[in-house]
Protein backbone atom coordinates (compact mmCIF):
# COMPACT_ATOMS: atom_id res chain seq x y z
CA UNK A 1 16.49 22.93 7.81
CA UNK A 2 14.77 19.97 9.71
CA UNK A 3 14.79 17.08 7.03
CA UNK A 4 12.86 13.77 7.65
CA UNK A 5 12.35 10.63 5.92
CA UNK A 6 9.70 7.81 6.15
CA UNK A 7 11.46 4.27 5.23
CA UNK A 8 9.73 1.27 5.36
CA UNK A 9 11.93 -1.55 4.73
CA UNK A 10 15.57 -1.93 5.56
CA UNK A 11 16.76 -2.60 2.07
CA UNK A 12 15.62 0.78 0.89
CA UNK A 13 17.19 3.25 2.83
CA UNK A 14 17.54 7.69 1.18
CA UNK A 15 20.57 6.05 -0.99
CA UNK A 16 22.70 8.54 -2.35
CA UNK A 17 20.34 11.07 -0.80
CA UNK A 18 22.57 10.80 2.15
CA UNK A 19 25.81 12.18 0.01
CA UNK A 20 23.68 14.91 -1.14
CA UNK A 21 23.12 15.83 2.42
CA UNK A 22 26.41 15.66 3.59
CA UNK A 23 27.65 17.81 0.73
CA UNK A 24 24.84 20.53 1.81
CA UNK A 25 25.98 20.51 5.42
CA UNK A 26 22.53 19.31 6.00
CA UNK A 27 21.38 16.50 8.35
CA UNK A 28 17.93 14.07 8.75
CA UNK A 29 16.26 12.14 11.02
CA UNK A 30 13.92 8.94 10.10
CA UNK A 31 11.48 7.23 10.94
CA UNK A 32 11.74 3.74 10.44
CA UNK A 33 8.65 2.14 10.27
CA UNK A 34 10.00 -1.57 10.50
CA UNK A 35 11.51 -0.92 14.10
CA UNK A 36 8.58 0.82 15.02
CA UNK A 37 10.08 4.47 15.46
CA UNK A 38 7.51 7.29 16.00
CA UNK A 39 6.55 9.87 13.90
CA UNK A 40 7.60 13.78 14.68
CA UNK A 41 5.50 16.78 14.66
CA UNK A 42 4.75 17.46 10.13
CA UNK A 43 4.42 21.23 11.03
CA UNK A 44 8.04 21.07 12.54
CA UNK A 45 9.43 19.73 9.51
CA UNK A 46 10.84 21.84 6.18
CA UNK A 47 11.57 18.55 3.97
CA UNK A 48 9.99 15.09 4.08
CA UNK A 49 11.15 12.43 2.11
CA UNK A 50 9.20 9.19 1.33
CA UNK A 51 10.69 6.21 0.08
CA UNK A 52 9.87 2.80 -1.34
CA UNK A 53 8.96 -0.95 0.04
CA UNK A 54 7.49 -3.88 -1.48
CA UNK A 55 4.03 -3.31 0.02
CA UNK A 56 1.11 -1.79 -1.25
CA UNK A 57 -0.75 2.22 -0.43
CA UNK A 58 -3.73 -0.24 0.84
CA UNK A 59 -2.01 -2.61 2.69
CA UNK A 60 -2.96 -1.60 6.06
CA UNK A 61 -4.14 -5.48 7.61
CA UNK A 62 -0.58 -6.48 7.16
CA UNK A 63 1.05 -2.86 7.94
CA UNK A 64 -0.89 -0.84 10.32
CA UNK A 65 1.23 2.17 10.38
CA UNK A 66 0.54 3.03 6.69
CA UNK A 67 -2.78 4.78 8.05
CA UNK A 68 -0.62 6.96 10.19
CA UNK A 69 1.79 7.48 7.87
CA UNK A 70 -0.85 8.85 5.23
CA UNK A 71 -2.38 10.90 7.60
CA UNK A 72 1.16 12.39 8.25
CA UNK A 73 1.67 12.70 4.45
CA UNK A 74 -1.35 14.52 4.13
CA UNK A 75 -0.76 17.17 7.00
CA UNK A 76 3.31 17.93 5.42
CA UNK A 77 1.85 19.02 2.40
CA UNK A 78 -1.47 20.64 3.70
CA UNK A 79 1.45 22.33 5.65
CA UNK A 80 3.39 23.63 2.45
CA UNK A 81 6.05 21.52 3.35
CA UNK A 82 8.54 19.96 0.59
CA UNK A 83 7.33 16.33 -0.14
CA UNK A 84 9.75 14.02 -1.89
CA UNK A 85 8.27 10.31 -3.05
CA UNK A 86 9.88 7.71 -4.36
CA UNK A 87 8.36 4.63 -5.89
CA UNK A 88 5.59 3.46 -3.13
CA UNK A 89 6.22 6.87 -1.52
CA UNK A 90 5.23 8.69 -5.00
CA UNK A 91 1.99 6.16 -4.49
CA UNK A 92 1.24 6.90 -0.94
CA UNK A 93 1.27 10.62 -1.99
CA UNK A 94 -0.71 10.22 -5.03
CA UNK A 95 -3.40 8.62 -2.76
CA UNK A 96 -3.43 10.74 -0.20
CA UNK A 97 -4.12 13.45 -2.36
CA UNK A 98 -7.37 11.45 -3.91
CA UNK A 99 -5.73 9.65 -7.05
CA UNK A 100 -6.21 6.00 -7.76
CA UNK A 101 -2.98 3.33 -6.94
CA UNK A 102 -3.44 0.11 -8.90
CA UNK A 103 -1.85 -2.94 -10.21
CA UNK A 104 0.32 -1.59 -13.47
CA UNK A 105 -0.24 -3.40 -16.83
CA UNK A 106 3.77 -3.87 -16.75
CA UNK A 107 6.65 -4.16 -14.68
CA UNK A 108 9.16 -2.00 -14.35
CA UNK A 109 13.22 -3.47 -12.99
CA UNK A 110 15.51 -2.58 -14.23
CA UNK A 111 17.29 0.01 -16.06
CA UNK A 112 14.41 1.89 -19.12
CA UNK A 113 13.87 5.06 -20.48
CA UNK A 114 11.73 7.56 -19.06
CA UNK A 115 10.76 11.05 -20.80
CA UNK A 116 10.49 14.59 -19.85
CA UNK A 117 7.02 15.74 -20.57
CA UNK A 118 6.64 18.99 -22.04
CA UNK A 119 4.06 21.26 -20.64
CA UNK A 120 3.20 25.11 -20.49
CA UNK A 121 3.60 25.13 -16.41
CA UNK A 122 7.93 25.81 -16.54
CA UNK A 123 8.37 22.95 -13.90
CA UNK A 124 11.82 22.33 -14.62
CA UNK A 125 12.78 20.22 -12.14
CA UNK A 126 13.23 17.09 -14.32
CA UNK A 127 15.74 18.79 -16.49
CA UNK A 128 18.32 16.56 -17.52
CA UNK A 129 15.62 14.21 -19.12
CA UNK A 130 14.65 16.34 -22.31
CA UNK A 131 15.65 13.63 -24.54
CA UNK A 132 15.13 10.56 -22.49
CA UNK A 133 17.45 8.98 -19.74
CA UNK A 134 17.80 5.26 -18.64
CA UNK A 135 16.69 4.89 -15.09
CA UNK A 136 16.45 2.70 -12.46
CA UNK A 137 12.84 1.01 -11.72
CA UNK A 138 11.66 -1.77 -9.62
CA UNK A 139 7.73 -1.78 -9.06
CA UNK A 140 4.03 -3.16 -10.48
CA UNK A 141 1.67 -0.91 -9.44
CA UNK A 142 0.87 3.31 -10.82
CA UNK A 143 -1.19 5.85 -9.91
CA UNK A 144 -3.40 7.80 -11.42
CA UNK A 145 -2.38 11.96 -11.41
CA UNK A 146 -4.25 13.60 -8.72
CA UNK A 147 -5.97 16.56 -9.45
CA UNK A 148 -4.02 19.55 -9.84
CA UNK A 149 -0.46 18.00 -10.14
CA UNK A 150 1.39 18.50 -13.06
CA UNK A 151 2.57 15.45 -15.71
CA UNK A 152 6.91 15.16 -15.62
CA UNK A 153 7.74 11.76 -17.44
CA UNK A 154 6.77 9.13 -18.61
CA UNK A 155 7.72 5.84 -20.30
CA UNK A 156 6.79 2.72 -22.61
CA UNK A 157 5.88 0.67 -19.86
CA UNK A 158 4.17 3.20 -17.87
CA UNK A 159 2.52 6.32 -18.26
CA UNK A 160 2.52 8.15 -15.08
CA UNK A 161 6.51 8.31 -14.41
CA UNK A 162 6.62 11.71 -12.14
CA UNK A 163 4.70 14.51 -11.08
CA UNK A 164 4.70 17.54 -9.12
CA UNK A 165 1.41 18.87 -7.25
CA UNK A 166 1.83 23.13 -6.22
CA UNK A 167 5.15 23.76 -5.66
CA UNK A 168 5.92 21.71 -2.82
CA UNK A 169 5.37 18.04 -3.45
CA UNK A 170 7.12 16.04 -5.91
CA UNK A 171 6.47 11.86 -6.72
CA UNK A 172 8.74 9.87 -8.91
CA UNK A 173 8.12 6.33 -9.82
CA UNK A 174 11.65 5.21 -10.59
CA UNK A 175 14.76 4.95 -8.25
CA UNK A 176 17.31 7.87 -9.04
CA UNK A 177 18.82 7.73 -5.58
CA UNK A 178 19.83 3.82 -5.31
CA UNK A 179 23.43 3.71 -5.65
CA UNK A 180 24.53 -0.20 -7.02
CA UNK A 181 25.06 -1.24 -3.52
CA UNK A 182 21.10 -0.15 -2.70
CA UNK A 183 20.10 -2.11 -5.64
CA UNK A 184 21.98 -5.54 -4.92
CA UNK A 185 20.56 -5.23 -1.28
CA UNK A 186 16.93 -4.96 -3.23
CA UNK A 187 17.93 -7.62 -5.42
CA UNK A 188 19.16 -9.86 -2.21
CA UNK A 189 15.75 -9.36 -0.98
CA UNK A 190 13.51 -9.95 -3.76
CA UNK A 191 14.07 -13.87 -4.02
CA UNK A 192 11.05 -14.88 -4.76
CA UNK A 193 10.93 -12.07 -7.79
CA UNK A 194 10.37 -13.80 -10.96
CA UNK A 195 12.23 -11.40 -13.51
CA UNK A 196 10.01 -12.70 -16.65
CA UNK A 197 8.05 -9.40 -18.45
CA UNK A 198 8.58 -7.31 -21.50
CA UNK A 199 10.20 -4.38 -19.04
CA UNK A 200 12.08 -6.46 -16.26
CA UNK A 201 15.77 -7.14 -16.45
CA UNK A 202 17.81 -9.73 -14.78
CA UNK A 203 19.74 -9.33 -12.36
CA UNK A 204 23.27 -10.12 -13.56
CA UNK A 205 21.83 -7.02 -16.23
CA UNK A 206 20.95 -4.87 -13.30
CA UNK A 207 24.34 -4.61 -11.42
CA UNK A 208 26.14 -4.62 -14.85
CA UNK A 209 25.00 -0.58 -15.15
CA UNK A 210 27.50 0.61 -12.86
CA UNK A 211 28.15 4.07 -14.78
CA UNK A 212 24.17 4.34 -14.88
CA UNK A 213 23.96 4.28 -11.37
CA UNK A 214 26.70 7.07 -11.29
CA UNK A 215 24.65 8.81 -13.77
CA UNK A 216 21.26 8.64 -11.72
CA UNK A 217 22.62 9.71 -8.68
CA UNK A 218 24.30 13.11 -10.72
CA UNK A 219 20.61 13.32 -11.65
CA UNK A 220 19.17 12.93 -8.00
CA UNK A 221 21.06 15.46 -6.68
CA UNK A 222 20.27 18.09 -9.58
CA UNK A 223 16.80 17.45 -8.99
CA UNK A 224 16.99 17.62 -5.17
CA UNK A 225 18.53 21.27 -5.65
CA UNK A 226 15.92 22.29 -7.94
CA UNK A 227 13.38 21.70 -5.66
CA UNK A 228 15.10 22.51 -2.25
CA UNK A 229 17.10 25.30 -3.51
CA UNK A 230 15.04 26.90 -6.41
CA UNK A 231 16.27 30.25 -5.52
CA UNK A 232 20.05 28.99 -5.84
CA UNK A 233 19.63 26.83 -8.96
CA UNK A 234 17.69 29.69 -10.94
CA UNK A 235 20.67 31.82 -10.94
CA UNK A 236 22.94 29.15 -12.97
């Protein structure tokens, strides 16, 4: 299985993604957009995963590559290829597949609940959040749903938590895979982050949720099989 991941910053590396790999006997390659690393061939790929960074789906004067990388979006899941987003990479999808990104009436850091959606479609690859989990969030701007894609959570603060679009693509909004460590490293980077707002959490807060990182990253990796493995995880 050729597994590939678009990272934008640093900071915000696959997190625990990469224990979930290991434990599959699976292995990735990346392209790292803040070194400058070139893009492979979408068609040759079976699993992309995009992940977050403090810029914006529309920031293309101060990050050029974001055009590419859309366009390279676009042709993985015109190819039927499994899309993972997280955060700005559940944005970039979102746009690429015609839905609006904008500025979110709150932020989200910090540790808040988030909702499993019920629907009539048997996407079941949020289980786990039937009755609401805590989880991990640090952005300000949404997206609208594109057309097509299929409601998963949701939360107080805002609306549009996850989706999935056929059966290949899924976008979530919050940060399951950031182990503590990921999240101090965002923190360390963030200082000129504010933390005032009716859904952001301190710092000292933050890192205080050890057991919920724990928890998120059980979560991750139950999700990740659902949707890489639905032919294992249907059997259980």
């Amino acid at each position: 299985m050729q597994i590939h991941s678009l990272e934008h910053v640093p900071f915000e590396s696959i997190g625990c993604i990469a224990e979930w790999l290991k434990i599959n006997n699976l292995t990735h390659t990346s392209t790292k957009f803040y070194e400058n690393s070139s893009l492979p061939s979408a068609e040759d790929l079976d699993f992309l995963i995009v992940m977050g960074g403090p810029m914006g789906v529309n920031d293309e004067n101060d990050y050029p590559w974001i055009s590419s990388e859309k366009e390279f979006i676009k042709k993985a899941i015109d190819s039927n290829k499994k899309v993972l987003g997280i955060c700005l990479g559940a944005q970039l999808i979102a746009d690429v597949l015609g839905a609006r990104v904008f500025k979110n009436e709150y932020k989200e850091i910090g540790f808040f609940k988030v909702n499993e959606i019920e629907n009539t479609n048997n996407v079941s690859l949020l289980n786990g959040l039937e009755n609401g989990v805590e989880v991990f969030h640090w952005h300000g701007d949404t997206f609208s749903l594109p057309e097509g894609s299929i409601l998963l959570a949701s939360s107080e603060g805002c609306s549009n938590q996850a989706f999935a679009f056929n059966n290949n693509v899924l976008g979530l909004q919050f940060h399951l895979e950031m182990t503590l460590n990921d999240a101090t490293k965002l923190i360390d980077n963030s200082s000129d982050e504010d933390y005032i707002g009716k859904y952001v959490q301190r710092p000292e807060l933050i890192t205080s949720y050890q057991e919920q990182f724990v928890q998120n990253n059980k979560l991750m990796f139950n999700i990740l099989d659902r949707f890489i493995f639905p032919e294992k995880t249907s059997k259980n």
